[in-house]
N, C-alpha and C. Protein backbone atom coordinates (compact mmCIF):
# COMPACT_ATOMS: atom_id res chain seq x y z
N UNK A 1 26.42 -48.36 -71.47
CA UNK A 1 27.51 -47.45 -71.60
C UNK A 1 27.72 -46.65 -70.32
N UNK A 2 26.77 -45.95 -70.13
CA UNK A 2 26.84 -45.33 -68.75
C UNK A 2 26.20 -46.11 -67.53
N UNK A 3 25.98 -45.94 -66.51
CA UNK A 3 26.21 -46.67 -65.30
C UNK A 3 25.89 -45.83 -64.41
N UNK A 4 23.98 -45.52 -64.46
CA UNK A 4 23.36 -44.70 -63.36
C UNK A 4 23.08 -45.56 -61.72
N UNK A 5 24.09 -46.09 -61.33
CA UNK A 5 23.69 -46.30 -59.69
C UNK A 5 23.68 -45.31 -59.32
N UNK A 6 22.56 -45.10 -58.52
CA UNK A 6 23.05 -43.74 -57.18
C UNK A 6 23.99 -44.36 -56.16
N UNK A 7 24.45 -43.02 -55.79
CA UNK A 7 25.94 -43.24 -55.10
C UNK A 7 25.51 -43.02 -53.38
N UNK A 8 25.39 -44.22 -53.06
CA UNK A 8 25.04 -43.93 -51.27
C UNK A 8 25.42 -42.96 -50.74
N UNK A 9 24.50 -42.45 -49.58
CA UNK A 9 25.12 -41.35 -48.74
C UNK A 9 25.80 -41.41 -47.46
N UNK A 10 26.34 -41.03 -47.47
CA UNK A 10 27.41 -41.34 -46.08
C UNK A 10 26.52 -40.62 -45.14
N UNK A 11 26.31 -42.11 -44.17
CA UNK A 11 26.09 -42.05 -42.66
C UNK A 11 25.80 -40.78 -41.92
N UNK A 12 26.90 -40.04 -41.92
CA UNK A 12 26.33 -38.78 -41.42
C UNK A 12 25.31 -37.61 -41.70
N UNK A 13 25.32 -37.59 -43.41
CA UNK A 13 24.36 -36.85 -44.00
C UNK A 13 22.84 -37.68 -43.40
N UNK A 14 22.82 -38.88 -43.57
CA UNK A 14 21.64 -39.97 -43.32
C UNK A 14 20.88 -39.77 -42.06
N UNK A 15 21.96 -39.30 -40.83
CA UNK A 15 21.94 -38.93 -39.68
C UNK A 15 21.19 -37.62 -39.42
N UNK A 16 21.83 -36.68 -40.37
CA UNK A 16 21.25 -35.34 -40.03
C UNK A 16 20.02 -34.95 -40.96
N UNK A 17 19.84 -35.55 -42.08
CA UNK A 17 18.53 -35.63 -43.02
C UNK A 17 17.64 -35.91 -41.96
N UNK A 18 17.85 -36.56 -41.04
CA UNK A 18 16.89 -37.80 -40.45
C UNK A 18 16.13 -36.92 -39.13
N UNK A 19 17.57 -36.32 -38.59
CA UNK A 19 17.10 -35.05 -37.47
C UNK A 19 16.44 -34.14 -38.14
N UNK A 20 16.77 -33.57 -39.46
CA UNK A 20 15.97 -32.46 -39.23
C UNK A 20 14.71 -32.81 -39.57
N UNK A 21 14.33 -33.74 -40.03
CA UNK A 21 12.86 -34.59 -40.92
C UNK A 21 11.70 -34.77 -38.73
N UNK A 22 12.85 -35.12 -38.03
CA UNK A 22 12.23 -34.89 -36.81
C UNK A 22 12.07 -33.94 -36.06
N UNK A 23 12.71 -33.12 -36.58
CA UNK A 23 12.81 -31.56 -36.21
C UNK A 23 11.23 -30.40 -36.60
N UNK A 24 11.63 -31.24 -37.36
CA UNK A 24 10.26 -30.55 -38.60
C UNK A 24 8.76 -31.27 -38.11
N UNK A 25 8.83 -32.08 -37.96
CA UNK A 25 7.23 -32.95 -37.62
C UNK A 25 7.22 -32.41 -35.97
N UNK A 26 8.31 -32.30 -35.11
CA UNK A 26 7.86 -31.86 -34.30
C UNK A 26 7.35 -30.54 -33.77
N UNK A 27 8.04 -29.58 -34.87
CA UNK A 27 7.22 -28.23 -34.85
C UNK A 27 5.89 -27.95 -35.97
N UNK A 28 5.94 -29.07 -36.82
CA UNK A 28 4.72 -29.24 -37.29
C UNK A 28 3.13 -29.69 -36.17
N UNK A 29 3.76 -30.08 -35.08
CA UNK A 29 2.86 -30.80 -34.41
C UNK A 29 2.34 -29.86 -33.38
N UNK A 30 3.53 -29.08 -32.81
CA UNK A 30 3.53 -28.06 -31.91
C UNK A 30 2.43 -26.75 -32.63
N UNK A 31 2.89 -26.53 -33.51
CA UNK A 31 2.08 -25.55 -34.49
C UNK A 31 0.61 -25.88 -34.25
N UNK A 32 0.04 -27.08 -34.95
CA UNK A 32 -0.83 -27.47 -34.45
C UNK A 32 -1.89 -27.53 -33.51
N UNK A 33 -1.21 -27.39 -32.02
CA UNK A 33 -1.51 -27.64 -31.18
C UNK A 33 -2.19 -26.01 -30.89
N UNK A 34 -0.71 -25.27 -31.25
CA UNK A 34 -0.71 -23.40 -30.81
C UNK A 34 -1.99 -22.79 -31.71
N UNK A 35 -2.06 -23.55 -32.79
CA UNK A 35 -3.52 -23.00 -34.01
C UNK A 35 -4.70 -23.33 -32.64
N UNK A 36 -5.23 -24.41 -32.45
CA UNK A 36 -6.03 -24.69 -31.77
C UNK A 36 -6.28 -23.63 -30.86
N UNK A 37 -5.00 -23.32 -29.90
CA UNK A 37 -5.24 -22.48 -29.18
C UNK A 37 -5.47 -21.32 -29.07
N UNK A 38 -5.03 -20.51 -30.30
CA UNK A 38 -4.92 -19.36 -30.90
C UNK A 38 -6.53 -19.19 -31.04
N UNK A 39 -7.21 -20.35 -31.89
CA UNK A 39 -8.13 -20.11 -32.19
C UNK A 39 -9.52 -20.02 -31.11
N UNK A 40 -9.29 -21.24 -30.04
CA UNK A 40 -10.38 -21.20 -29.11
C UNK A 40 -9.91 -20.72 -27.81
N UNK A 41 -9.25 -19.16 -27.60
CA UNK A 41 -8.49 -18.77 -26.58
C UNK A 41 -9.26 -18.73 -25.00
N UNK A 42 -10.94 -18.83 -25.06
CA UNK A 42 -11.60 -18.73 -23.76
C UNK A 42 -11.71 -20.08 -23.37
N UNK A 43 -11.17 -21.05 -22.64
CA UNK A 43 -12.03 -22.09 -22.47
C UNK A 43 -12.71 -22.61 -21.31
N UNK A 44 -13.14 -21.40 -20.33
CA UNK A 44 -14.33 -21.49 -19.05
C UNK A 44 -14.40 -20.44 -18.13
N UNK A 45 -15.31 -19.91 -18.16
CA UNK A 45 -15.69 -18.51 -17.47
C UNK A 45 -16.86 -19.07 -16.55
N UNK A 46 -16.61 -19.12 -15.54
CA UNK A 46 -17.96 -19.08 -14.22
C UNK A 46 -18.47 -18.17 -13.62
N UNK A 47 -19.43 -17.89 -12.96
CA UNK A 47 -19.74 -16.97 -11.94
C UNK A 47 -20.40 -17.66 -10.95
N UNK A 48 -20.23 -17.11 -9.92
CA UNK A 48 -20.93 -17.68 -8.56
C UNK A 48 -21.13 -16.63 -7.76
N UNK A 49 -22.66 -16.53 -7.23
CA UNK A 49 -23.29 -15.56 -6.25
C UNK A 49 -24.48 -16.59 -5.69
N UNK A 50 -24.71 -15.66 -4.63
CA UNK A 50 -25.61 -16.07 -4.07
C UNK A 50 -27.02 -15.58 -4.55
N UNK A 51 -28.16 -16.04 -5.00
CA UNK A 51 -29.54 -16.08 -5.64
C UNK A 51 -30.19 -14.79 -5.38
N UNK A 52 -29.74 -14.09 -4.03
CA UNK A 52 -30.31 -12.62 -3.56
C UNK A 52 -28.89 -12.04 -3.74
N UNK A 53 -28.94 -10.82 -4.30
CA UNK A 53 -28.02 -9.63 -4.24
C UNK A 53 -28.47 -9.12 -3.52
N UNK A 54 -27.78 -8.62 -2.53
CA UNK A 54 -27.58 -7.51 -1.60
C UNK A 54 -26.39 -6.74 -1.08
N UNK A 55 -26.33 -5.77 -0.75
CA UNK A 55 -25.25 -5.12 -0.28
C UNK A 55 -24.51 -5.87 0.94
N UNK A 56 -23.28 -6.83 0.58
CA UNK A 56 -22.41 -7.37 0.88
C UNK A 56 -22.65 -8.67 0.41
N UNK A 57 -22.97 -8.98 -0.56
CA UNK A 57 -22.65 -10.31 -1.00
C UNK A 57 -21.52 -10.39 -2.08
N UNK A 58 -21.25 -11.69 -2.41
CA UNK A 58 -19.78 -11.91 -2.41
C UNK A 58 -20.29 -12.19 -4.21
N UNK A 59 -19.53 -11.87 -5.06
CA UNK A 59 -19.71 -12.43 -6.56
C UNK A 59 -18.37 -12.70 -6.94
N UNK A 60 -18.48 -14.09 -7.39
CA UNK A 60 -16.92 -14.85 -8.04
C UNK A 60 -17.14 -15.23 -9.28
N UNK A 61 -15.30 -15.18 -9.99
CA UNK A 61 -15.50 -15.36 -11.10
C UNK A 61 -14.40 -16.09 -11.53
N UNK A 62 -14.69 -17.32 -11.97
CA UNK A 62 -13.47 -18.06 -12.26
C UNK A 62 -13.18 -18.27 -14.08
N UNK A 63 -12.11 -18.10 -14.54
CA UNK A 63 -11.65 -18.03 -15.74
C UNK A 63 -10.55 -19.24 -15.94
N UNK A 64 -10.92 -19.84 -17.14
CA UNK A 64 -9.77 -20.35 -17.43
C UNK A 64 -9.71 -20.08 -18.90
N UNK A 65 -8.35 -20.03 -19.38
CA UNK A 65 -7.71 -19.90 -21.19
C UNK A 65 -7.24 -20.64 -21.49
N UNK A 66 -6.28 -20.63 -22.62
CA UNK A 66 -5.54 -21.75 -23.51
C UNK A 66 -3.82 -21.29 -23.20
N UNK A 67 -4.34 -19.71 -22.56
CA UNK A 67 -2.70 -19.19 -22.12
C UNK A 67 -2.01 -18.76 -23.09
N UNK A 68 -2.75 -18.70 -24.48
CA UNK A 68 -1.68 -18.35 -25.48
C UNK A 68 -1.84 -17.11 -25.87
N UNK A 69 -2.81 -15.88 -24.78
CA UNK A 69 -2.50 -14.62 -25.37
C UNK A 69 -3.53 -14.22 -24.30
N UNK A 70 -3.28 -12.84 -23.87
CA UNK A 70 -4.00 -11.95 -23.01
C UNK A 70 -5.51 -11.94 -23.31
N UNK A 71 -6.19 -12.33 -21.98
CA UNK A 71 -7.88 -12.47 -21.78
C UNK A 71 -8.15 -11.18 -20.86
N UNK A 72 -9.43 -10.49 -21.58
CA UNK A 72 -9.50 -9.53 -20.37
C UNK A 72 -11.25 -9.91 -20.19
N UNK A 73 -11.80 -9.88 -18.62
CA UNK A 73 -12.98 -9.91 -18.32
C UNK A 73 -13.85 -8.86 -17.96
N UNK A 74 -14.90 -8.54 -18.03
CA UNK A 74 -15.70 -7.41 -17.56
C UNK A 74 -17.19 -7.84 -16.85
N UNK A 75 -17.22 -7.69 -15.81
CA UNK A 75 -18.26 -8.24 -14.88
C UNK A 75 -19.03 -7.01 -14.86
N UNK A 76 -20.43 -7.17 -14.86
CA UNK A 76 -21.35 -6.29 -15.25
C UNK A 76 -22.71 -6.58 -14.34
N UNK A 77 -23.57 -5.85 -13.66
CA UNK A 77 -24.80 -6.09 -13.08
C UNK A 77 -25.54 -5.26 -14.04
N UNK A 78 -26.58 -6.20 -14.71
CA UNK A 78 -27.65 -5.77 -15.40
C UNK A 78 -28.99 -5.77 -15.14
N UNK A 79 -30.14 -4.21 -15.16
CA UNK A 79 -31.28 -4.51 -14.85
C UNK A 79 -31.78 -3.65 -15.88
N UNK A 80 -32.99 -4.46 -16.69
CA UNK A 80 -33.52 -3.58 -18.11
C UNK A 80 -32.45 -3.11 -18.59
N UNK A 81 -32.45 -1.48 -18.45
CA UNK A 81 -31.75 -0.67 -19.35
C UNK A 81 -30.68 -0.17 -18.23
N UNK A 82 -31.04 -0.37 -17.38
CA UNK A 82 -30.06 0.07 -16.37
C UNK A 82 -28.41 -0.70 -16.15
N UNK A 83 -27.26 -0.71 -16.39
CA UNK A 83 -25.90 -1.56 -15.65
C UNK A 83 -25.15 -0.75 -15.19
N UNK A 84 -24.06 -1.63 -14.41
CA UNK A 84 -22.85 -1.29 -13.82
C UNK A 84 -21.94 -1.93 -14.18
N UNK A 85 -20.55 -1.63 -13.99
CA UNK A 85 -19.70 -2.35 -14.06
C UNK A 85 -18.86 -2.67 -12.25
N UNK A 86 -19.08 -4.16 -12.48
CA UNK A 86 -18.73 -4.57 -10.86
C UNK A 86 -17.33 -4.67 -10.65
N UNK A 87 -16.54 -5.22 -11.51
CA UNK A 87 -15.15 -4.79 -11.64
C UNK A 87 -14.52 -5.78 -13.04
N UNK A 88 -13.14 -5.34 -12.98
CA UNK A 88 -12.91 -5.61 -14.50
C UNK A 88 -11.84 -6.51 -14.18
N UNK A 89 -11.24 -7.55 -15.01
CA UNK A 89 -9.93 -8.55 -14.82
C UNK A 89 -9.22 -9.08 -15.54
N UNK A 90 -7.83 -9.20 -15.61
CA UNK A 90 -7.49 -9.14 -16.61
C UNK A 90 -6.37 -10.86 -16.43
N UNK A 91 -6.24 -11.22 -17.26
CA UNK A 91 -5.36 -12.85 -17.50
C UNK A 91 -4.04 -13.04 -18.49
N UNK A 92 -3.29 -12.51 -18.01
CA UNK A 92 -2.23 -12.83 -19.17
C UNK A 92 -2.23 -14.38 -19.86
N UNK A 93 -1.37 -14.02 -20.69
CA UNK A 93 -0.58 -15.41 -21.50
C UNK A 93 0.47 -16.07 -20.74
N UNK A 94 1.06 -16.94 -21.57
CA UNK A 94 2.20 -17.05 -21.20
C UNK A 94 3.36 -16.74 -22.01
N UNK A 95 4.89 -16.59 -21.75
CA UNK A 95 5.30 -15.56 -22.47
C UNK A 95 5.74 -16.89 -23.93
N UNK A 96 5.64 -17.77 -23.43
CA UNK A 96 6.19 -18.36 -24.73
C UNK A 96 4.97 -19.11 -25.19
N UNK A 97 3.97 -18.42 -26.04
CA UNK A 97 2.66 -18.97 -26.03
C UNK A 97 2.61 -20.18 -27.50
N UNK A 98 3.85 -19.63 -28.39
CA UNK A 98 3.87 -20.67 -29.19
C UNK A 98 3.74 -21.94 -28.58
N UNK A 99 5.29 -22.22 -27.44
CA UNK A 99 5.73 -23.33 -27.26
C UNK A 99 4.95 -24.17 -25.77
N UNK A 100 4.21 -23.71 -25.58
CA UNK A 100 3.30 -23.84 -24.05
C UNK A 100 2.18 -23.85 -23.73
N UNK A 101 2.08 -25.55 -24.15
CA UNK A 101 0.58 -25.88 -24.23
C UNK A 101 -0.55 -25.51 -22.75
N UNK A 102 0.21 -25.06 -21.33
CA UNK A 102 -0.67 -25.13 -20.31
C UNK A 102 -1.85 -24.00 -20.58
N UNK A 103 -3.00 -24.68 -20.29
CA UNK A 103 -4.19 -23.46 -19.92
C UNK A 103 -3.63 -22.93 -18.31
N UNK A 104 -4.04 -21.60 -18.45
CA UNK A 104 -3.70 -20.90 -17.32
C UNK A 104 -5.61 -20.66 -16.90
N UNK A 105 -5.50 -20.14 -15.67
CA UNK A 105 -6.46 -20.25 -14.91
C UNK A 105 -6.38 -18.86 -13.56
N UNK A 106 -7.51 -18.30 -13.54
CA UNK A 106 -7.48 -17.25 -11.91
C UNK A 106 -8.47 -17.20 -11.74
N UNK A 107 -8.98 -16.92 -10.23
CA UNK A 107 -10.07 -16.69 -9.40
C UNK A 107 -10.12 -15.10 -9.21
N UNK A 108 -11.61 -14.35 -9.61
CA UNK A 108 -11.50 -12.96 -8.83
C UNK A 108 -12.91 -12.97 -8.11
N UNK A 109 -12.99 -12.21 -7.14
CA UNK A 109 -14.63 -12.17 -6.57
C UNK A 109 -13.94 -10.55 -5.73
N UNK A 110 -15.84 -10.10 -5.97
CA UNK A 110 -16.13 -9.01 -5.08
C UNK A 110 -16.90 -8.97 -4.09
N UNK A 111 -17.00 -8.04 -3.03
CA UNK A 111 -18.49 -7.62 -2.07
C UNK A 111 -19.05 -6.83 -2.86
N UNK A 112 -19.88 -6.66 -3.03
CA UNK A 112 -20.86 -5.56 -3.77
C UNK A 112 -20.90 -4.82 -2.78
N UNK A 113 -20.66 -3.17 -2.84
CA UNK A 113 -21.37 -2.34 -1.65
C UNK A 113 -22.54 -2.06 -1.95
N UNK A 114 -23.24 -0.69 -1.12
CA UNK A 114 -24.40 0.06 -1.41
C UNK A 114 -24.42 0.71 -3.11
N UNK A 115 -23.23 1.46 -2.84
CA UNK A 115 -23.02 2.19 -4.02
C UNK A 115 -23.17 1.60 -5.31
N UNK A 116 -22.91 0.70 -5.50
CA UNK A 116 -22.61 -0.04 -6.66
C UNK A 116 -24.09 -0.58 -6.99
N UNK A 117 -25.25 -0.88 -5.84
CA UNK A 117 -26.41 -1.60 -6.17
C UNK A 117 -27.66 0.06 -6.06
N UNK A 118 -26.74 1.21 -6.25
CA UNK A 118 -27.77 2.44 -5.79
C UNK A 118 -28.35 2.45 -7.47
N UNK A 119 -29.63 3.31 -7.52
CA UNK A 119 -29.86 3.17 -8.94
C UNK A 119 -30.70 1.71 -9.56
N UNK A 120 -30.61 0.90 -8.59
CA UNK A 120 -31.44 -0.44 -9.48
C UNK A 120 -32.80 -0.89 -8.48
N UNK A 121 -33.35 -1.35 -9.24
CA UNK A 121 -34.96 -1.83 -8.14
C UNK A 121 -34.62 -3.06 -7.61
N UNK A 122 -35.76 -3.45 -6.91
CA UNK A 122 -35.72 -4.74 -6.10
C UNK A 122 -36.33 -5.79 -7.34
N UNK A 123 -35.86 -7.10 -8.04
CA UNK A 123 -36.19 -7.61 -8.64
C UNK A 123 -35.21 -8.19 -9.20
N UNK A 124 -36.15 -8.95 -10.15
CA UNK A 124 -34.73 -9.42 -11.54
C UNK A 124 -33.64 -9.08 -12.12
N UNK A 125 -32.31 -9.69 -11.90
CA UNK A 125 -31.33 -9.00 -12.73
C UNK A 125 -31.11 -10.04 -13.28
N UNK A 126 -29.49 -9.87 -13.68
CA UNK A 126 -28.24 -10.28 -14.41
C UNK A 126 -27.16 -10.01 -14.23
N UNK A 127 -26.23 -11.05 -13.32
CA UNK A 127 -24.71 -10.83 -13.56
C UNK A 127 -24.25 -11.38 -14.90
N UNK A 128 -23.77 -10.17 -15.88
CA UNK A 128 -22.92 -10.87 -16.72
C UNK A 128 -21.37 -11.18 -17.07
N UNK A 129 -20.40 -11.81 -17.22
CA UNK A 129 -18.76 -11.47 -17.34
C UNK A 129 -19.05 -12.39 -19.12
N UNK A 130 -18.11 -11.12 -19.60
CA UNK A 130 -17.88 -11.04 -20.94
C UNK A 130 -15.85 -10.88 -20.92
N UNK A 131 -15.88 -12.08 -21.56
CA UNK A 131 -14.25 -12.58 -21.64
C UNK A 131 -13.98 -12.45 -22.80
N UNK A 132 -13.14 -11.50 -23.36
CA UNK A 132 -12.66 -11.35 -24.92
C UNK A 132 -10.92 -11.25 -25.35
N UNK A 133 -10.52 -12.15 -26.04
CA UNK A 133 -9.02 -12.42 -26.45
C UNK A 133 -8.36 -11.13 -27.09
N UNK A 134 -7.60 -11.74 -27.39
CA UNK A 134 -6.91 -10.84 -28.56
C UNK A 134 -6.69 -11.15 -30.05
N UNK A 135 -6.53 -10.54 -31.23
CA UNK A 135 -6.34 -10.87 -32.06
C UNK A 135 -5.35 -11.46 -32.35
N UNK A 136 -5.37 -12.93 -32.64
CA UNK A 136 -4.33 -13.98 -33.42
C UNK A 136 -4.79 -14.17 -35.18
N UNK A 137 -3.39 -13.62 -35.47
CA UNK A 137 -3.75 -14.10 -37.50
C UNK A 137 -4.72 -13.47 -37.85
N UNK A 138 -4.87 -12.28 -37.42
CA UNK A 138 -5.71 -11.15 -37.86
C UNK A 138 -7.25 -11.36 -37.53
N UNK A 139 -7.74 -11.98 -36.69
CA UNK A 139 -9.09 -12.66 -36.06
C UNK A 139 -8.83 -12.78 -35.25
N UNK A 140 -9.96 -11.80 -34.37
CA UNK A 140 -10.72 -11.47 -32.89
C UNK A 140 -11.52 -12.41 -32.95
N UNK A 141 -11.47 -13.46 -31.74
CA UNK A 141 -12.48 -14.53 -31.42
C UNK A 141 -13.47 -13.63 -30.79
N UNK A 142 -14.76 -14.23 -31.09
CA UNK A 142 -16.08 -13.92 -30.80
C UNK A 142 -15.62 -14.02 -28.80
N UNK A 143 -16.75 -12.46 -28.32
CA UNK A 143 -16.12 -12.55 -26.95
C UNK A 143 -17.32 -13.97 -26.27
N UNK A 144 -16.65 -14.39 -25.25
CA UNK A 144 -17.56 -15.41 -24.38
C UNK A 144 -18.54 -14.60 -23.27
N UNK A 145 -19.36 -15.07 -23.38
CA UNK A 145 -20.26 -14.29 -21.86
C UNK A 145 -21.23 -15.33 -21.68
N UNK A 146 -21.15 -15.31 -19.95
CA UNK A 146 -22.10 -16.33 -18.75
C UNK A 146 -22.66 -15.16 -18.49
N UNK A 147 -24.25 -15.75 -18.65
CA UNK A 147 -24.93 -15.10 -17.68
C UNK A 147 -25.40 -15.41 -16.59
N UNK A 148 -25.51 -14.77 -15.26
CA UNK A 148 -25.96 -15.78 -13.65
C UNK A 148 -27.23 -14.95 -13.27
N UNK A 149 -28.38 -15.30 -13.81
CA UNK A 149 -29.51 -14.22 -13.31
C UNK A 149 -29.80 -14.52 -11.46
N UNK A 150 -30.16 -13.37 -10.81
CA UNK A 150 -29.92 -13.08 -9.96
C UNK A 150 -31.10 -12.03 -9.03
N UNK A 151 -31.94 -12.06 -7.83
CA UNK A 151 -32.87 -11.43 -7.41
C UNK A 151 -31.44 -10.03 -6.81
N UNK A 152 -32.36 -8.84 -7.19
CA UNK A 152 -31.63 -7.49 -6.40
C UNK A 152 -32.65 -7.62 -5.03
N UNK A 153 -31.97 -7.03 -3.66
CA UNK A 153 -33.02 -6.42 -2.56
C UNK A 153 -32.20 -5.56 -2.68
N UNK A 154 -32.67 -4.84 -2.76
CA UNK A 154 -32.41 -3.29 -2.57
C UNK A 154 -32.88 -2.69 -1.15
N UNK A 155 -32.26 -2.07 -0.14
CA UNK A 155 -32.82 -1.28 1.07
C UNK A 155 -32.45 0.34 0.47
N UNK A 156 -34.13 0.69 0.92
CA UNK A 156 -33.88 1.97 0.45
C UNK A 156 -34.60 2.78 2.26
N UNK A 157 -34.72 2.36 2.38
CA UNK A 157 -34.97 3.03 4.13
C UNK A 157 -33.45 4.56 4.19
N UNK A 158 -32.34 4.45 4.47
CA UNK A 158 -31.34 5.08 4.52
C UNK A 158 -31.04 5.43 3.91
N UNK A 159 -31.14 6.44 2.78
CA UNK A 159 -30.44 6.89 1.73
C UNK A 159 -28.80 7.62 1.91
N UNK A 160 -28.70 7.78 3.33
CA UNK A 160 -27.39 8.29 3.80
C UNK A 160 -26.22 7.41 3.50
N UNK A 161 -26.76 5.85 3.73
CA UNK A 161 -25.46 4.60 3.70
C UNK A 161 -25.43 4.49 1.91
N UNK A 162 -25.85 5.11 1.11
CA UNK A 162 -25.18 4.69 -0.20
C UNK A 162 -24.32 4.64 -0.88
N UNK A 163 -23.38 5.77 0.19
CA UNK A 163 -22.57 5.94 -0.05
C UNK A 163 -20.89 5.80 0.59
């Protein structure tokens, strides 16, 4: 009696069903990609010094991220109970961090002066840089930290140049 064919769809609907079905998997995919990054935002912190600290040696620090949200670093000389802070650095995002898969990347290094090594003995330390994100989806990733242990010489002959 009745006569359920479905009634084809014209071409153009077929057309645009079809875009947005690709529209969709491709920001499904992109999403994807931005979770990942969201989630593992540090991905390589170095340091490089030379094995003796002394007043003028050079300490570098290379960072790289996922770029999808502001990294800040804090470089630190540690002895026992004693630290400093050697200097601090900071890494933006990029501004379209959804859509922009590049890891971004910077180089910082210091001289250490007197001042900065006054206060610590001749011996064992620790350079440390502690790299911490920002909160994505309401979770602060655990911060990253290298440690580069490191001999102090300390000259204490002149107490005048410490400053």
């Amino acid at each position: 009696m009745f006569d359920l064919k479905p009634t084809p769809e014209s071409k153009p609907i077929v057309i645009l069903k079809l875009g947005f079905a690709v529209v969709l998997a491709a920001l499904f995919l992109i999403g994807i990609v931005s979770s990942h990054r969201a989630y593992f935002q540090v991905r390589g912190l170095g340091i490089k010094s030379d094995q003796e600290l002394v007043a003028g040696s050079n300490v570098s620090i290379s960072l790289t991220t996922s770029g999808r949200t502001t990294v800040d670093v804090r470089v630190e000389l540690i002895q026992h109970e004693r630290s400093t802070t050697l200097f601090n650095m900071q890494l933006r995002g990029s501004e379209l961090a959804f859509f922009d898969p590049r890891p971004r990347s910077a180089q910082n290094s210091i001289t250490v002066t007197k001042a900065q090594l006054a206060g610590f003995e001749k011996g064992k330390a620790v350079i440390r840089a502690t790299a911490v994100g920002r909160p994505q989806w309401g979770r602060l990733p655990p911060p990253t930290v290298t440690d580069f242990p490191i001999d102090i010489q300390v000259d204490r002959e002149d107490p005048k140049e410490l400053y």
